[in-house]
C-alpha atoms as a PDB file:
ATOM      1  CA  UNK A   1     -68.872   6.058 -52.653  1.00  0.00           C
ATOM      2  CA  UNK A   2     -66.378   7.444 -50.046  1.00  0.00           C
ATOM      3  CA  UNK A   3     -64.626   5.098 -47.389  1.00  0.00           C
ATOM      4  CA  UNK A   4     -66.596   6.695 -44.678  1.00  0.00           C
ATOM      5  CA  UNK A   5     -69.745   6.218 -46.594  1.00  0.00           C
ATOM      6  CA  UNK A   6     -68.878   2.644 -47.016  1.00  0.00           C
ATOM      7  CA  UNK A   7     -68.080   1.736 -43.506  1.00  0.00           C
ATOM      8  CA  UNK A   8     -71.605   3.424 -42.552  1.00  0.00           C
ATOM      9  CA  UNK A   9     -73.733   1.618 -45.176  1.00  0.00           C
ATOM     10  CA  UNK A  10     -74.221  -1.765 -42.965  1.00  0.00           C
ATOM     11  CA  UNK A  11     -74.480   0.909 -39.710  1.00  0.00           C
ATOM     12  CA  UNK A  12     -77.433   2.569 -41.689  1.00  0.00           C
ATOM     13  CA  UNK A  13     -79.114  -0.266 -42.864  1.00  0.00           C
ATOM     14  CA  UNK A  14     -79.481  -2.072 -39.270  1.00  0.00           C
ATOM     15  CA  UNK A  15     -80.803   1.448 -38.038  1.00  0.00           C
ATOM     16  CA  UNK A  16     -83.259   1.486 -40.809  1.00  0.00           C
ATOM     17  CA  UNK A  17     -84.192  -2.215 -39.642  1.00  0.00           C
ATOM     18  CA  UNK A  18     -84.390  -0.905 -36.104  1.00  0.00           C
ATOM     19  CA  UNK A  19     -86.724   1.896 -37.289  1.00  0.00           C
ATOM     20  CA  UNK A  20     -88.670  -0.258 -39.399  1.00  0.00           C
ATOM     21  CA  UNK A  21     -89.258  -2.763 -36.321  1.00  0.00           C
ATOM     22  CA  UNK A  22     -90.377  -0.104 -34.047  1.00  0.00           C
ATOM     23  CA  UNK A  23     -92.592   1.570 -36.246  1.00  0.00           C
ATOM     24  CA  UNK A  24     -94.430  -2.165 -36.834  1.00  0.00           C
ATOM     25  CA  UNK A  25     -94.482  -2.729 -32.909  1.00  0.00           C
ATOM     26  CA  UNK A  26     -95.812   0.895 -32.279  1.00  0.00           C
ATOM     27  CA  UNK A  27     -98.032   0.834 -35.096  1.00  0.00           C
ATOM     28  CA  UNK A  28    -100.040  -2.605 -33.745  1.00  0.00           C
ATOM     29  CA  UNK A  29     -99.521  -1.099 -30.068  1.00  0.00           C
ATOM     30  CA  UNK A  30    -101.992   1.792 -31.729  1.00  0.00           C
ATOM     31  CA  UNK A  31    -104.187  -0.306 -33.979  1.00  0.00           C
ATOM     32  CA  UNK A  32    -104.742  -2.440 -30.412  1.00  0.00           C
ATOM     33  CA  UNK A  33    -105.250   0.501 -28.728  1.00  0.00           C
ATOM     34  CA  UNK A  34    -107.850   1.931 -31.065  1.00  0.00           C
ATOM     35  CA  UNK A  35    -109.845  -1.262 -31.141  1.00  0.00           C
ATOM     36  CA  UNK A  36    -110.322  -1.663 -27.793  1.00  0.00           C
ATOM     37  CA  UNK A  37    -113.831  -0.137 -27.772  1.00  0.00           C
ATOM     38  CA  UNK A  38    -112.900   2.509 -24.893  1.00  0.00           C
ATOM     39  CA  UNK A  39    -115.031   5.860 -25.567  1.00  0.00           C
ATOM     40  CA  UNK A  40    -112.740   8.468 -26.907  1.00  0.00           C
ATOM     41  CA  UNK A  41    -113.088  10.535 -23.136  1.00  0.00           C
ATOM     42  CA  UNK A  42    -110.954   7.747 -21.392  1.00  0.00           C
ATOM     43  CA  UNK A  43    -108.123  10.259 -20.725  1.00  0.00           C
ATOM     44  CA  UNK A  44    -105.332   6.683 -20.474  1.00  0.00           C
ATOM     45  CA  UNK A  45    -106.247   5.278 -23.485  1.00  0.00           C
ATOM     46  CA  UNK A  46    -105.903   9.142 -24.923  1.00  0.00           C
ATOM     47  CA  UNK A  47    -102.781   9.807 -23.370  1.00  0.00           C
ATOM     48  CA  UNK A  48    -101.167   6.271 -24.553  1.00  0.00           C
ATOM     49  CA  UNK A  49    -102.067   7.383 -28.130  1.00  0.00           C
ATOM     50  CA  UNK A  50    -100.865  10.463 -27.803  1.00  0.00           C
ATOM     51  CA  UNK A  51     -97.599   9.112 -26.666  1.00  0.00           C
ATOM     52  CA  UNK A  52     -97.694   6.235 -29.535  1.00  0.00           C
ATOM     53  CA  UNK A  53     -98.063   9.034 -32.365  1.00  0.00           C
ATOM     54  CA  UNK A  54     -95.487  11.086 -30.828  1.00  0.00           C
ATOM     55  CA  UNK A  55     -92.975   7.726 -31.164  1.00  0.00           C
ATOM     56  CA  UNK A  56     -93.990   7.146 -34.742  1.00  0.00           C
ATOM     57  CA  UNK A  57     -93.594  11.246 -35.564  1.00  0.00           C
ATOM     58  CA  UNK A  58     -89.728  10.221 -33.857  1.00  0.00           C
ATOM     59  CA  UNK A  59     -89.527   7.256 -35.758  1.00  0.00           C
ATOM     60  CA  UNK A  60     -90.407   9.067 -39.304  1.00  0.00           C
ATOM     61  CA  UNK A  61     -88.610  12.263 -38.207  1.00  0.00           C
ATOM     62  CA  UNK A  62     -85.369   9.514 -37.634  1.00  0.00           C
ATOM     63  CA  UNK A  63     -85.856   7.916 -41.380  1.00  0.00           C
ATOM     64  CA  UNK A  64     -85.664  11.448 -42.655  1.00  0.00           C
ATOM     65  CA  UNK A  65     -81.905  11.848 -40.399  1.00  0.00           C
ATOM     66  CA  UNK A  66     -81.057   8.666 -42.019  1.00  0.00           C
ATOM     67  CA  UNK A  67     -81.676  10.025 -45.702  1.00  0.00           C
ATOM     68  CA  UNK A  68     -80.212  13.135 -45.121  1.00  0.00           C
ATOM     69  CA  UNK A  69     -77.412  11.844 -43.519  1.00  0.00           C
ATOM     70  CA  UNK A  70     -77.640  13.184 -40.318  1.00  0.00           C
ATOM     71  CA  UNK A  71     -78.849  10.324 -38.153  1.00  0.00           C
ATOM     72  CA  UNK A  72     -76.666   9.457 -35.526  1.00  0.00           C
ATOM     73  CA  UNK A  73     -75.738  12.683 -34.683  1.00  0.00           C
ATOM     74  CA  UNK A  74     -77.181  14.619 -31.616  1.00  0.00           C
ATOM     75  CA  UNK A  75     -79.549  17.628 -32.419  1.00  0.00           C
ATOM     76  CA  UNK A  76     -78.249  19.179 -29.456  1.00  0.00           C
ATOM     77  CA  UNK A  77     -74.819  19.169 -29.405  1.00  0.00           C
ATOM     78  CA  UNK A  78     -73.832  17.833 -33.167  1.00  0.00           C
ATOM     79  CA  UNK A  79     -71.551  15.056 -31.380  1.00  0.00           C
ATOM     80  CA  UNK A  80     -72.406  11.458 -32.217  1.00  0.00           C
ATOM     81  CA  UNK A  81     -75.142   9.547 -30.463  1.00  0.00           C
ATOM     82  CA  UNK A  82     -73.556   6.312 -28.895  1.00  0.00           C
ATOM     83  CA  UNK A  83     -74.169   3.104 -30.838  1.00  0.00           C
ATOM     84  CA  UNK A  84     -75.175   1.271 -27.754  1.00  0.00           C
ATOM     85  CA  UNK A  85     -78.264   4.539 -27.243  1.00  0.00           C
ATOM     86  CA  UNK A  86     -79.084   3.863 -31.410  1.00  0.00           C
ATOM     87  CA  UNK A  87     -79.557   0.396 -30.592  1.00  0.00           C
ATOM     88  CA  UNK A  88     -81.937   0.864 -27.590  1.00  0.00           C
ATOM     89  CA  UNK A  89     -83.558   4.088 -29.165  1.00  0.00           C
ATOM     90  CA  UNK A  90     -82.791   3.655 -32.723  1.00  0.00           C
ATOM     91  CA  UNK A  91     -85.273   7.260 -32.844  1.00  0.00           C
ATOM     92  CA  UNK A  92     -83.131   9.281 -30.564  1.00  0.00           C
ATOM     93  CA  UNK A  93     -82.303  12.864 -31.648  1.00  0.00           C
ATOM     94  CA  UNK A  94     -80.218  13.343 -28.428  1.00  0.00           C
ATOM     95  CA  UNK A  95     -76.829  12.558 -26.521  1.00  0.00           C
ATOM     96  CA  UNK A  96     -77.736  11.219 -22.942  1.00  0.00           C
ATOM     97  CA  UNK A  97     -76.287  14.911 -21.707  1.00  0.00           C
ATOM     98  CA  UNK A  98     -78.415  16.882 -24.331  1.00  0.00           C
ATOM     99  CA  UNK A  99     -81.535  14.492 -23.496  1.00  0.00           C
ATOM    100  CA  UNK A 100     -81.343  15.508 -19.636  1.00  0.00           C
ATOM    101  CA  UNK A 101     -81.030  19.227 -20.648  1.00  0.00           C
ATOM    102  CA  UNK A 102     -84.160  18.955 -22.358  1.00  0.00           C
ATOM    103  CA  UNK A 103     -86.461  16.973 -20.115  1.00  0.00           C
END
């Protein structure tokens, strides 16, 4: 294992505990959500699923960075994420400059 791979192993592992904590919350955020007996035309309760499932599709989509060891890095501009972003959005693909540029 090389140096750099080393000094990223306990970096990766709290990311994948990050990841694995949101994906718990978001998952129980849906499972609430679907079990609150609201017909499928309520267009909130539809548009907070939508925007759970879109997390979890970030959250997997991260998981996959981490294994092929691109996570950390910004989709946008290849330049690494800030730590203090990971922590907050441990699913970010983007800088906060390459995040604007896209919204």
């Amino acid at each position: 294992m090389s140096l750099d791979a080393t000094r990223a192993a306990p970096h990766l592992h709290e990311a994948r505990q990050r990841l694995e904590h949101a994906r718990t919350s978001r998952l129980a955020q849906l499972q609430a959500l679907n079990e609150t007996g609201h017909g499928s035309d309520d267009h909130l309760l539809s548009m907070q699923k939508a925007a759970m499932e879109r997390v979890l599709k970030e959250i997997e989509e991260a998981f996959a960075r981490i294994a092929d060891g691109t996570y950390g890095s910004c989709v946008g501009c290849a330049k690494p994420v800030p730590a203090e972003r990971l922590e907050i959005l441990p699913y970010t693909r983007y800088c906060v400059a390459c995040q604007r540029r896209t919204a």
